[in-house]
PDB file of N, CA and C in Angstrom:
ATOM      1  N   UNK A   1      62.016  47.196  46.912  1.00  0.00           N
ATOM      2  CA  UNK A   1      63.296  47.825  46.635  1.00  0.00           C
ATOM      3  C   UNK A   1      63.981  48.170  47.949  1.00  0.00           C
ATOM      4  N   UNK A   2      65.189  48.122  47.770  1.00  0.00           N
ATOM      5  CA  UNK A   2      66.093  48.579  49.046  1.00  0.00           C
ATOM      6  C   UNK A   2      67.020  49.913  48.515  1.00  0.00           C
ATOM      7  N   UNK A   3      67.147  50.788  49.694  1.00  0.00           N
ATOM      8  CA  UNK A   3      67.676  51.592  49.877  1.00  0.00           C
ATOM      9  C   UNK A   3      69.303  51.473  49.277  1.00  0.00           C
ATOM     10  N   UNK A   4      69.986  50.399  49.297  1.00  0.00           N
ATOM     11  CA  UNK A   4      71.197  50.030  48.740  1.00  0.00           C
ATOM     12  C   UNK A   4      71.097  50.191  47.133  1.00  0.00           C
ATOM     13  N   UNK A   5      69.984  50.537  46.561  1.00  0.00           N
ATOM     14  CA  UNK A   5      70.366  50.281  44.791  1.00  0.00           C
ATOM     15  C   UNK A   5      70.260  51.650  44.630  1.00  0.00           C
ATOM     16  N   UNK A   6      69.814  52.599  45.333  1.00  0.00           N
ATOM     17  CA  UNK A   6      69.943  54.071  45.652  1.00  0.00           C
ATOM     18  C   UNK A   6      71.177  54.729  45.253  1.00  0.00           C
ATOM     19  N   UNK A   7      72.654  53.669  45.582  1.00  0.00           N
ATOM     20  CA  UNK A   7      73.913  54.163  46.246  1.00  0.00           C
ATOM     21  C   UNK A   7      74.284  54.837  45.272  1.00  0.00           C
ATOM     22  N   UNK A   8      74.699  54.328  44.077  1.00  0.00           N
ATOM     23  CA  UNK A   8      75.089  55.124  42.585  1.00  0.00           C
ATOM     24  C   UNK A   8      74.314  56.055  41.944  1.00  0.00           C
ATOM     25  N   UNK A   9      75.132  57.366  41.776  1.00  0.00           N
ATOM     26  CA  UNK A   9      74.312  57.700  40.787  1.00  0.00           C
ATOM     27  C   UNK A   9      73.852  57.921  39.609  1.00  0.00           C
ATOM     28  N   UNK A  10      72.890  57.592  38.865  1.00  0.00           N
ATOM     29  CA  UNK A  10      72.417  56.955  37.611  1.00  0.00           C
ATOM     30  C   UNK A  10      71.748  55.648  38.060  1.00  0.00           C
ATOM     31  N   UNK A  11      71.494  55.378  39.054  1.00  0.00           N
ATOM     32  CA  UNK A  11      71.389  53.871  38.982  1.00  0.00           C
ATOM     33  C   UNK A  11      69.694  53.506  39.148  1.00  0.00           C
ATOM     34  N   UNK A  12      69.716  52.539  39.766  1.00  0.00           N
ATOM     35  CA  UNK A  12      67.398  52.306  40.143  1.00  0.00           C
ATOM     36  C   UNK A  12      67.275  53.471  40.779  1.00  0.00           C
ATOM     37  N   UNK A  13      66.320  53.688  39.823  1.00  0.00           N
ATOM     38  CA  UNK A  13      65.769  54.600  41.102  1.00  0.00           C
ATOM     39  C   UNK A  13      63.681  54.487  41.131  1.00  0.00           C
ATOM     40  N   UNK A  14      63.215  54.788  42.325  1.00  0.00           N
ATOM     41  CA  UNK A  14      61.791  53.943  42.911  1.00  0.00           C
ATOM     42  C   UNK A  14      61.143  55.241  42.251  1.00  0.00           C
ATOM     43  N   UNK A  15      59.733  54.879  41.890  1.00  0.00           N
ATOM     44  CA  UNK A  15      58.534  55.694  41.328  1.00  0.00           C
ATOM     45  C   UNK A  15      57.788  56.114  42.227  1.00  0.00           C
ATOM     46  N   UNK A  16      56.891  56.989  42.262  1.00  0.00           N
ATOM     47  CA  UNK A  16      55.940  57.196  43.470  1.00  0.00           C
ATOM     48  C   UNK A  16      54.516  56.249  43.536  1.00  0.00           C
ATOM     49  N   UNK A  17      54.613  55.887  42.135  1.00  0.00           N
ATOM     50  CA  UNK A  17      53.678  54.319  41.953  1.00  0.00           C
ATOM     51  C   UNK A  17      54.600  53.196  42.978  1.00  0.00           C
ATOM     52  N   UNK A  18      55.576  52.827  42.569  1.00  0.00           N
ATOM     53  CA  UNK A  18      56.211  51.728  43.475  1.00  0.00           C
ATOM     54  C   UNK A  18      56.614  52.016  44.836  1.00  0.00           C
ATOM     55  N   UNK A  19      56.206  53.529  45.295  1.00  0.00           N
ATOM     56  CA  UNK A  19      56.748  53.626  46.507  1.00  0.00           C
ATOM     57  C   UNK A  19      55.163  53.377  47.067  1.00  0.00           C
ATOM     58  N   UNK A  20      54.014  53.735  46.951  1.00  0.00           N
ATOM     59  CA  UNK A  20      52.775  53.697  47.392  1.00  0.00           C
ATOM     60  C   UNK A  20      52.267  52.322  47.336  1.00  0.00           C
ATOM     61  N   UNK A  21      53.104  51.426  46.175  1.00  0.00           N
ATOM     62  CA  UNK A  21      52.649  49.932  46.386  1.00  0.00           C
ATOM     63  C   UNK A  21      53.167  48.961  47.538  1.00  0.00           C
ATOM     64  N   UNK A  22      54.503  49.296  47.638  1.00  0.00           N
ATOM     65  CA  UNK A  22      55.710  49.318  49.183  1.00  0.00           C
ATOM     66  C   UNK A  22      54.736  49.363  50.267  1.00  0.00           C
ATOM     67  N   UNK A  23      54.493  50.684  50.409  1.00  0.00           N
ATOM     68  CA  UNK A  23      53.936  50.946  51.643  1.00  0.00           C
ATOM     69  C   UNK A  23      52.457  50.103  52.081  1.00  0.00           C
ATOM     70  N   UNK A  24      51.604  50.426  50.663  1.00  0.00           N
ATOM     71  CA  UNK A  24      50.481  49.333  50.541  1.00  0.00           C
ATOM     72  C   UNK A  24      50.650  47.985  50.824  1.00  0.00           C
ATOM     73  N   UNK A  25      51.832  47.175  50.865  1.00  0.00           N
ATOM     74  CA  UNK A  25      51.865  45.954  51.056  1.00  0.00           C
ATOM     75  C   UNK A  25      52.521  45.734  52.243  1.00  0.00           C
ATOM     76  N   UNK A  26      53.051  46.560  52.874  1.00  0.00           N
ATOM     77  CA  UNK A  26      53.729  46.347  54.512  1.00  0.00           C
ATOM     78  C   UNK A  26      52.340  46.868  54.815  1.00  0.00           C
ATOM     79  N   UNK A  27      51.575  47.730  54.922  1.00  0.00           N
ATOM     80  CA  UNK A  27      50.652  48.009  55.812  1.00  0.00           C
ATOM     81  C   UNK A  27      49.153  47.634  56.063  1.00  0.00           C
ATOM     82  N   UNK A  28      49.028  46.272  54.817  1.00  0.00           N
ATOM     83  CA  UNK A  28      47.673  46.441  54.548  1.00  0.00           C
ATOM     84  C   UNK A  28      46.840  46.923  54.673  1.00  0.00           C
ATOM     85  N   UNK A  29      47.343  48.556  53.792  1.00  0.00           N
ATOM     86  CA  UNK A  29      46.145  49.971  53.622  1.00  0.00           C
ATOM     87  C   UNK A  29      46.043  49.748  52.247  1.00  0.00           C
ATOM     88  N   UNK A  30      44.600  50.138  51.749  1.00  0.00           N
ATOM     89  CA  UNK A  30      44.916  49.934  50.185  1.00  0.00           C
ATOM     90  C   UNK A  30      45.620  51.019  49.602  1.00  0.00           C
ATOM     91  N   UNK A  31      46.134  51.158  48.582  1.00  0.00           N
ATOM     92  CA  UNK A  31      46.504  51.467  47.657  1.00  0.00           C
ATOM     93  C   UNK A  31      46.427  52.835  47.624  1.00  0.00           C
ATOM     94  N   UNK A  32      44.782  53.497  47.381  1.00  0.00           N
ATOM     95  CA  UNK A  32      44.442  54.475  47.472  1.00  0.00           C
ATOM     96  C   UNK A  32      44.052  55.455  48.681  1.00  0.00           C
ATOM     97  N   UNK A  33      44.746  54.467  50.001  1.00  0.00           N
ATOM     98  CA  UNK A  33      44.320  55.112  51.035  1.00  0.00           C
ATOM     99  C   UNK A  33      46.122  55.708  51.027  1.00  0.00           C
ATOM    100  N   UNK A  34      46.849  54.499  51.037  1.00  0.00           N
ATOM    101  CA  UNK A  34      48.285  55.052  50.539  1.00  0.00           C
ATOM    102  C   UNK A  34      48.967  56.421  49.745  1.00  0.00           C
ATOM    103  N   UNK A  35      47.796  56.583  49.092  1.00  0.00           N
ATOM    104  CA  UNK A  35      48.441  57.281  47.710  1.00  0.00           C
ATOM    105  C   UNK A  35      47.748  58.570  48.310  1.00  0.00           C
ATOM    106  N   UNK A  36      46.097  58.944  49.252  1.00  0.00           N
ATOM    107  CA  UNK A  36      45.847  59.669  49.489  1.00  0.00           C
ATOM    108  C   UNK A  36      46.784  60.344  50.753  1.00  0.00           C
ATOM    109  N   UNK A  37      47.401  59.526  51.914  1.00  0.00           N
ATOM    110  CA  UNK A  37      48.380  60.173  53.085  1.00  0.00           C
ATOM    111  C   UNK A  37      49.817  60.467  52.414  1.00  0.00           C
ATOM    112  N   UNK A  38      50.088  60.112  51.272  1.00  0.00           N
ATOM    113  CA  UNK A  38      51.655  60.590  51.152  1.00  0.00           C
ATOM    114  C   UNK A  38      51.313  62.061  50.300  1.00  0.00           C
ATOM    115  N   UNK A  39      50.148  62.660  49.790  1.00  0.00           N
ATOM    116  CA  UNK A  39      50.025  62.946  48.991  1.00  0.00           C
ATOM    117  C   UNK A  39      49.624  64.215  49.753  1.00  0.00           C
ATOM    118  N   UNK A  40      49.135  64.020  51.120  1.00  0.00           N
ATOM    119  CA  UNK A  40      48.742  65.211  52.280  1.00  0.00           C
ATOM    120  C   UNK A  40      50.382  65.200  52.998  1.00  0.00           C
ATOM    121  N   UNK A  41      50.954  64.061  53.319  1.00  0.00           N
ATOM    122  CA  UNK A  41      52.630  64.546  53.759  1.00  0.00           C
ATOM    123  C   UNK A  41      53.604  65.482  52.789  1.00  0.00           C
ATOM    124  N   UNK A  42      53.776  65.411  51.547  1.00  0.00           N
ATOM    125  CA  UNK A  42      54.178  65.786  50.444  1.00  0.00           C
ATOM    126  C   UNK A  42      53.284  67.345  50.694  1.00  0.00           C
ATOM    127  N   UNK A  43      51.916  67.309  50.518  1.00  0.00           N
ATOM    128  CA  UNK A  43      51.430  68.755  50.191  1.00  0.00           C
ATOM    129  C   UNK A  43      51.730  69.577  52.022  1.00  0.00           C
ATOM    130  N   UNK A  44      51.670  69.237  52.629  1.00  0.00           N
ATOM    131  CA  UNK A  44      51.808  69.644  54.393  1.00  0.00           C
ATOM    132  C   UNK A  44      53.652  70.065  54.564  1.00  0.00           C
ATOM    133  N   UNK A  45      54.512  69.510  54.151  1.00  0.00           N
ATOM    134  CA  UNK A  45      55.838  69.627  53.383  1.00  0.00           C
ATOM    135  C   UNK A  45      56.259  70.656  53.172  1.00  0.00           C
ATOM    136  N   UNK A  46      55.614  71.304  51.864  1.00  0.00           N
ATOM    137  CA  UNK A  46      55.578  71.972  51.166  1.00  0.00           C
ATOM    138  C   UNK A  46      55.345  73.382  51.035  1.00  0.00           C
ATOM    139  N   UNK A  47      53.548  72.870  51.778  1.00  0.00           N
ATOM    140  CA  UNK A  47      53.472  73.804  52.560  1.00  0.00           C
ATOM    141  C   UNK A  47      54.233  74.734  53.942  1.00  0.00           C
ATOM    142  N   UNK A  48      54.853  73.672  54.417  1.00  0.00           N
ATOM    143  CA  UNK A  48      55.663  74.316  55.739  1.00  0.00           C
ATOM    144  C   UNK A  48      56.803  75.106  55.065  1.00  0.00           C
ATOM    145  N   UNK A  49      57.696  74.807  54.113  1.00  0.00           N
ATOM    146  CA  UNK A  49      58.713  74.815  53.625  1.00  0.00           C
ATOM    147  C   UNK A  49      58.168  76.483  52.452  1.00  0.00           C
ATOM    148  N   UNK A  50      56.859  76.557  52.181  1.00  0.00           N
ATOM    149  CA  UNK A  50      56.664  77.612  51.373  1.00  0.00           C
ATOM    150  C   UNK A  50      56.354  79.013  52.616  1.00  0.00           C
ATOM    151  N   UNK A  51      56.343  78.283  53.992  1.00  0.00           N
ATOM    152  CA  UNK A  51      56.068  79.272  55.099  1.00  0.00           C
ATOM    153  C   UNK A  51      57.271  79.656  55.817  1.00  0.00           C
ATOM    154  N   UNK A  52      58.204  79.225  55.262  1.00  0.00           N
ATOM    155  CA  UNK A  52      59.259  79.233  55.570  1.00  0.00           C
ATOM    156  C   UNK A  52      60.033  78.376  57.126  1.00  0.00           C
ATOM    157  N   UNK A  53      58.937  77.505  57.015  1.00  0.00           N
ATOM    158  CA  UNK A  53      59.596  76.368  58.220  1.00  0.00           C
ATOM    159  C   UNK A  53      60.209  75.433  57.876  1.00  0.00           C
ATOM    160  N   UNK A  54      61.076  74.721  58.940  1.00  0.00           N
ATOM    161  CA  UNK A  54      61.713  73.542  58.716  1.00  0.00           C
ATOM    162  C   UNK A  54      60.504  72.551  58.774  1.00  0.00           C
ATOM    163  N   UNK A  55      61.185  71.375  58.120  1.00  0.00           N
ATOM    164  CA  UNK A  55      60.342  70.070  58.525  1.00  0.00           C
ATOM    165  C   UNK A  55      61.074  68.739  58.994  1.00  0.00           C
ATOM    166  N   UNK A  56      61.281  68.477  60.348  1.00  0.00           N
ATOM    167  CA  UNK A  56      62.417  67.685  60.687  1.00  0.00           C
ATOM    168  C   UNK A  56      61.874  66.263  60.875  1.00  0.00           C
ATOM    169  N   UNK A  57      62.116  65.228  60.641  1.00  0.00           N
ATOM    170  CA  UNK A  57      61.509  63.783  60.919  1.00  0.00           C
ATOM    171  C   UNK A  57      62.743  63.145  61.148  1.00  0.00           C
ATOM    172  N   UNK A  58      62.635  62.871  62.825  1.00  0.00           N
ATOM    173  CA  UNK A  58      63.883  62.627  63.306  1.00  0.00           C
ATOM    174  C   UNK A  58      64.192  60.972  62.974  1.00  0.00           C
ATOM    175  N   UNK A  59      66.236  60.906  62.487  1.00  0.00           N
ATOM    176  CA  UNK A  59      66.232  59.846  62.335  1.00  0.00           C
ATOM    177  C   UNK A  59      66.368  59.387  60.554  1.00  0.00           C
ATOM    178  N   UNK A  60      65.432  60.540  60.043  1.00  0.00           N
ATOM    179  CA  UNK A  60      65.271  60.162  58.516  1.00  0.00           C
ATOM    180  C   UNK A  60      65.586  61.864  57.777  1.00  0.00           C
ATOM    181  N   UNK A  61      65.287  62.885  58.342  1.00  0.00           N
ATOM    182  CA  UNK A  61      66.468  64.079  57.253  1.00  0.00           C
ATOM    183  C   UNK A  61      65.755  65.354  57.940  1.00  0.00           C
ATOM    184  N   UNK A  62      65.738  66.587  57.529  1.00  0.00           N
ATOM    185  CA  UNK A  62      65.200  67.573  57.567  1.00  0.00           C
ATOM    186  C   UNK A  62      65.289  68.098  56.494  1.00  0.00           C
ATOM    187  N   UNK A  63      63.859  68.668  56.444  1.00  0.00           N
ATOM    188  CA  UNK A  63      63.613  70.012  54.702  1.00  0.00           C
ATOM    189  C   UNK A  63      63.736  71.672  55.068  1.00  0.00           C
ATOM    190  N   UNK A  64      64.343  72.016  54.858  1.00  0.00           N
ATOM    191  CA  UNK A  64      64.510  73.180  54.857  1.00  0.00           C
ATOM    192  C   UNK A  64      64.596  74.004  53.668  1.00  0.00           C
ATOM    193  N   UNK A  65      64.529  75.515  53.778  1.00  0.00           N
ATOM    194  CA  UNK A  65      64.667  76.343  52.703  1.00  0.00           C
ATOM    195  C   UNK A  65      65.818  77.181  52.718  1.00  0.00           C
ATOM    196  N   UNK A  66      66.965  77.373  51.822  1.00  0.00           N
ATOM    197  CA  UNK A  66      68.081  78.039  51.424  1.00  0.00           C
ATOM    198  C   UNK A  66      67.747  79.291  50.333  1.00  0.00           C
ATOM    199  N   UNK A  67      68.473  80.210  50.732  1.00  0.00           N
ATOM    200  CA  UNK A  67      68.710  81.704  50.162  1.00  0.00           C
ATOM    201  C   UNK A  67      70.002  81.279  49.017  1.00  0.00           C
ATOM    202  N   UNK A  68      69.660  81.372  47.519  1.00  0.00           N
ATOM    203  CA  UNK A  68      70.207  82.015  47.013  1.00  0.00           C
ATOM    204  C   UNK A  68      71.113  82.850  46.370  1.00  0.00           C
ATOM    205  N   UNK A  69      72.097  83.887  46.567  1.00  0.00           N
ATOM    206  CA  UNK A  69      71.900  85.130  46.064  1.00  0.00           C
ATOM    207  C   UNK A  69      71.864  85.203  44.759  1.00  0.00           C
ATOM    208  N   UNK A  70      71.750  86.181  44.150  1.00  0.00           N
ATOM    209  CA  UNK A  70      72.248  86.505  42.897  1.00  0.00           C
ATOM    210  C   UNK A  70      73.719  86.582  42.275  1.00  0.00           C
ATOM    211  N   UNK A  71      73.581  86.323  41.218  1.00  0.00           N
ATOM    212  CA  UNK A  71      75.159  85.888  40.724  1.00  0.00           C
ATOM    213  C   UNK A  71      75.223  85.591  39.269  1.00  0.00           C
ATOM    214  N   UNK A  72      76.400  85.607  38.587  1.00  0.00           N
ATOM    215  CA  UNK A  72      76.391  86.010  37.177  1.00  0.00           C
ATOM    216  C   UNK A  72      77.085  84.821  36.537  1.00  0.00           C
ATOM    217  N   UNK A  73      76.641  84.213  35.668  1.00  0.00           N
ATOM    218  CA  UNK A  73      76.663  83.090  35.027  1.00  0.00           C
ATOM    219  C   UNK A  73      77.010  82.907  33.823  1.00  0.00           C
ATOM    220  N   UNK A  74      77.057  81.529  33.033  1.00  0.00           N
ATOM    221  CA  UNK A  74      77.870  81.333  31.763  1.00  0.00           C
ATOM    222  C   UNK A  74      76.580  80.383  31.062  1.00  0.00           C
ATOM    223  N   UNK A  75      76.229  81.149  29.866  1.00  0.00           N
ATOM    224  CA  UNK A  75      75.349  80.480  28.907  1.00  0.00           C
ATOM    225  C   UNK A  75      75.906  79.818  28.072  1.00  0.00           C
ATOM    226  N   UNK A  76      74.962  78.087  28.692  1.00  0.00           N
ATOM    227  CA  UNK A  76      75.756  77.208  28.506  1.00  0.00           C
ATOM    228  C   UNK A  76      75.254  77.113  26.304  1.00  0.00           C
ATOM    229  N   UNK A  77      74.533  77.701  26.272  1.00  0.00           N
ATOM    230  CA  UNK A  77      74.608  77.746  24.683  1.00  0.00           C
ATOM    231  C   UNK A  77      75.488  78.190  24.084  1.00  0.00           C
ATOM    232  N   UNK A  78      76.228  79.578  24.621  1.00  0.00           N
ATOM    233  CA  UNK A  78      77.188  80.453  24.003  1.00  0.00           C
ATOM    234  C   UNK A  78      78.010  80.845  25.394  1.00  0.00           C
ATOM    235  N   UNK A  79      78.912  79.809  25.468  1.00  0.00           N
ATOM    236  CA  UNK A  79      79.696  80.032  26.682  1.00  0.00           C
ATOM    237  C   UNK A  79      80.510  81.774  26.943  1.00  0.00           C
ATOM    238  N   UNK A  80      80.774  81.870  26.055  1.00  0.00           N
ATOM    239  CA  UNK A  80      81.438  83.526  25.905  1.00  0.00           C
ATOM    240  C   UNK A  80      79.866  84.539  26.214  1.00  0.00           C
ATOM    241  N   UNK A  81      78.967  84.472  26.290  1.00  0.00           N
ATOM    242  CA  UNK A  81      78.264  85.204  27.006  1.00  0.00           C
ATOM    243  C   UNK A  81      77.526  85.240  28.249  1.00  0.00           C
ATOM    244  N   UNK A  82      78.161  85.944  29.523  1.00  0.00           N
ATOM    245  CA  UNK A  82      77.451  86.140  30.424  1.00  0.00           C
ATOM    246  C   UNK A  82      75.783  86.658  30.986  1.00  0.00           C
ATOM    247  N   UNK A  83      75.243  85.835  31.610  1.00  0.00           N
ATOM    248  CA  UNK A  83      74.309  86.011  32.278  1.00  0.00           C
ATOM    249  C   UNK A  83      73.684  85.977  33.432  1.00  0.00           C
ATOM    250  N   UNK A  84      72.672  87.204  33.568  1.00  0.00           N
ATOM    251  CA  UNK A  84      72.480  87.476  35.254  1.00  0.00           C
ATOM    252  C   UNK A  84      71.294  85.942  35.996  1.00  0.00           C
ATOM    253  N   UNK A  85      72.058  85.246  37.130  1.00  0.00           N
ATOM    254  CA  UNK A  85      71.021  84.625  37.646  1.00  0.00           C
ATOM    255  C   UNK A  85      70.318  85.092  38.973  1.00  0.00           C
ATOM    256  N   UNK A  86      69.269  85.355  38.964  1.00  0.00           N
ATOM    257  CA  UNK A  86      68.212  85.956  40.226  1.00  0.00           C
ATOM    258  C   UNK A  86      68.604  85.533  41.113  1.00  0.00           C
ATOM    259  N   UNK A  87      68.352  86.224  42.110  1.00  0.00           N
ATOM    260  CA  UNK A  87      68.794  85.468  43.680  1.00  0.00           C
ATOM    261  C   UNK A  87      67.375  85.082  43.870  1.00  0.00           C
ATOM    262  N   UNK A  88      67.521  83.312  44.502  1.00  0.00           N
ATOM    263  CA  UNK A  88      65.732  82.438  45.125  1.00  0.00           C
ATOM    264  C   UNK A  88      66.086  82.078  46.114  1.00  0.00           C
ATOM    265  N   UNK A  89      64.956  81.542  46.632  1.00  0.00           N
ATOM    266  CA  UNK A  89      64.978  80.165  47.653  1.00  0.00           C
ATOM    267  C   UNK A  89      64.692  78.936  47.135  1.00  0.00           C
ATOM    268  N   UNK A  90      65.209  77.793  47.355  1.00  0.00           N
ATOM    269  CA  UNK A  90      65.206  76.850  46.908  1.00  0.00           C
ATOM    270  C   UNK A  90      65.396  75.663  47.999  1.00  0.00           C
ATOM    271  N   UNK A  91      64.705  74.892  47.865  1.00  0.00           N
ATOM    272  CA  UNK A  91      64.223  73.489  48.806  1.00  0.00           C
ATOM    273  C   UNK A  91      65.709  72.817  49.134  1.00  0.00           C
ATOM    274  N   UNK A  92      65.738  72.721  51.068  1.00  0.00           N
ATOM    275  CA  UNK A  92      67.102  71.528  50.824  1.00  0.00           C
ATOM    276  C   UNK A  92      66.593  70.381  51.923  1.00  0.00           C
ATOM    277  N   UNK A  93      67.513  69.212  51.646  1.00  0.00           N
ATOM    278  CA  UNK A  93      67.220  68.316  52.425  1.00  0.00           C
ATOM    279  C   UNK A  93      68.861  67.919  53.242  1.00  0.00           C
ATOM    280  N   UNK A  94      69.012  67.224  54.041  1.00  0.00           N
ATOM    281  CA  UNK A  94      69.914  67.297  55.015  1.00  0.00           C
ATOM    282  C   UNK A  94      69.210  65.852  55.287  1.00  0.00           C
ATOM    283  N   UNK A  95      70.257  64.528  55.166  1.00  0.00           N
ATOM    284  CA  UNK A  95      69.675  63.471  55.381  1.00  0.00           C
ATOM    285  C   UNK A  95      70.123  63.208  57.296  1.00  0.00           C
ATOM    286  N   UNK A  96      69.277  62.607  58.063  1.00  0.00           N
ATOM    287  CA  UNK A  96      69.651  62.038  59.417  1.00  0.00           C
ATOM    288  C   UNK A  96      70.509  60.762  59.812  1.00  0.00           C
ATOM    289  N   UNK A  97      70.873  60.825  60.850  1.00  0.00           N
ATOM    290  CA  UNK A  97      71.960  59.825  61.049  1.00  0.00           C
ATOM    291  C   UNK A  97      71.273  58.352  60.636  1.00  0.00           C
ATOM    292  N   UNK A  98      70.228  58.169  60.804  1.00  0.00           N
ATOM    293  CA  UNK A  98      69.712  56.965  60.941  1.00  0.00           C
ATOM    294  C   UNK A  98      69.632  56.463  59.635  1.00  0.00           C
ATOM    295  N   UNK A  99      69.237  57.741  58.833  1.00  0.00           N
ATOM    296  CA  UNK A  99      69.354  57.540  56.990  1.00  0.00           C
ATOM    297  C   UNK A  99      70.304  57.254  57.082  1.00  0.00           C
ATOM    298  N   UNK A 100      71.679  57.937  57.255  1.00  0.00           N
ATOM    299  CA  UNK A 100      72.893  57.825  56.752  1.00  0.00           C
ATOM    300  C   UNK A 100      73.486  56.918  57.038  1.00  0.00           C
ATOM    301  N   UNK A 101      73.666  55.858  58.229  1.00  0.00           N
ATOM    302  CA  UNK A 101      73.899  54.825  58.508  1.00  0.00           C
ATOM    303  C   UNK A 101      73.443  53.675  57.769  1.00  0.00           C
ATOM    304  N   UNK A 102      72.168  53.953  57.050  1.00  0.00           N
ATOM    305  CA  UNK A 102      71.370  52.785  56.658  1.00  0.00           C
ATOM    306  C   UNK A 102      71.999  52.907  54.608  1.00  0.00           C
ATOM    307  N   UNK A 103      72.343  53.457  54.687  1.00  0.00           N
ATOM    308  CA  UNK A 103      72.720  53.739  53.168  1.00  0.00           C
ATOM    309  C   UNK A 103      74.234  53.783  52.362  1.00  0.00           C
ATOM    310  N   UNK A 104      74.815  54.076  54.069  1.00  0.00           N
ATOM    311  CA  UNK A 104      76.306  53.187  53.640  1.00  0.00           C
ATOM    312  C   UNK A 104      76.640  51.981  53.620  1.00  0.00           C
TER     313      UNK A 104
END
């Protein structure tokens, strides 16, 4: 798959089965050696991002974590009644030039 069927949205989009078979076949690693390193990048990620660090991989995006606040909302069941939403943190990504070039 290429990054170009990405462009729309609604459109292909890649599995983490077909992304581990990708990588398995450019690298001749098997499969399961594949599926075990994305699976420590993903949890290492996550981890940084639950410690409240960035995670920058230059070239291809940075993960970071965003604040939130609290703020009062419209239930989308019964639009005429308001409701309170919590203030979180929540995961962001910020794609890099090198992504962004490659995807226009």
């Amino acid at each position: 798959m290429v990054l170009n069927q990405f462009k729309k949205k609604g459109g292909v989009s890649m599995t983490k089965d077909e992304l581990i078979d990708s990588v398995a076949s450019k690298t001749d690693a098997s499969k399961k050696d594949v599926e075990r390193i994305l699976s420590a990048i993903i949890e290492t990620i996550t981890n940084s991002l639950t410690d409240g660090e960035k995670v920058a991989l230059t070239g291809f995006g940075t993960f970071d974590v965003s604040k939130r606040a609290a703020r009062v909302g419209v239930n989308p069941q019964n639009p005429g009644q308001k409701i309170q939403i919590p203030a979180m943190t929540v995961p962001k990504f910020k794609a890099g030039k090198s992504l962004k070039d490659a995807v226009k």
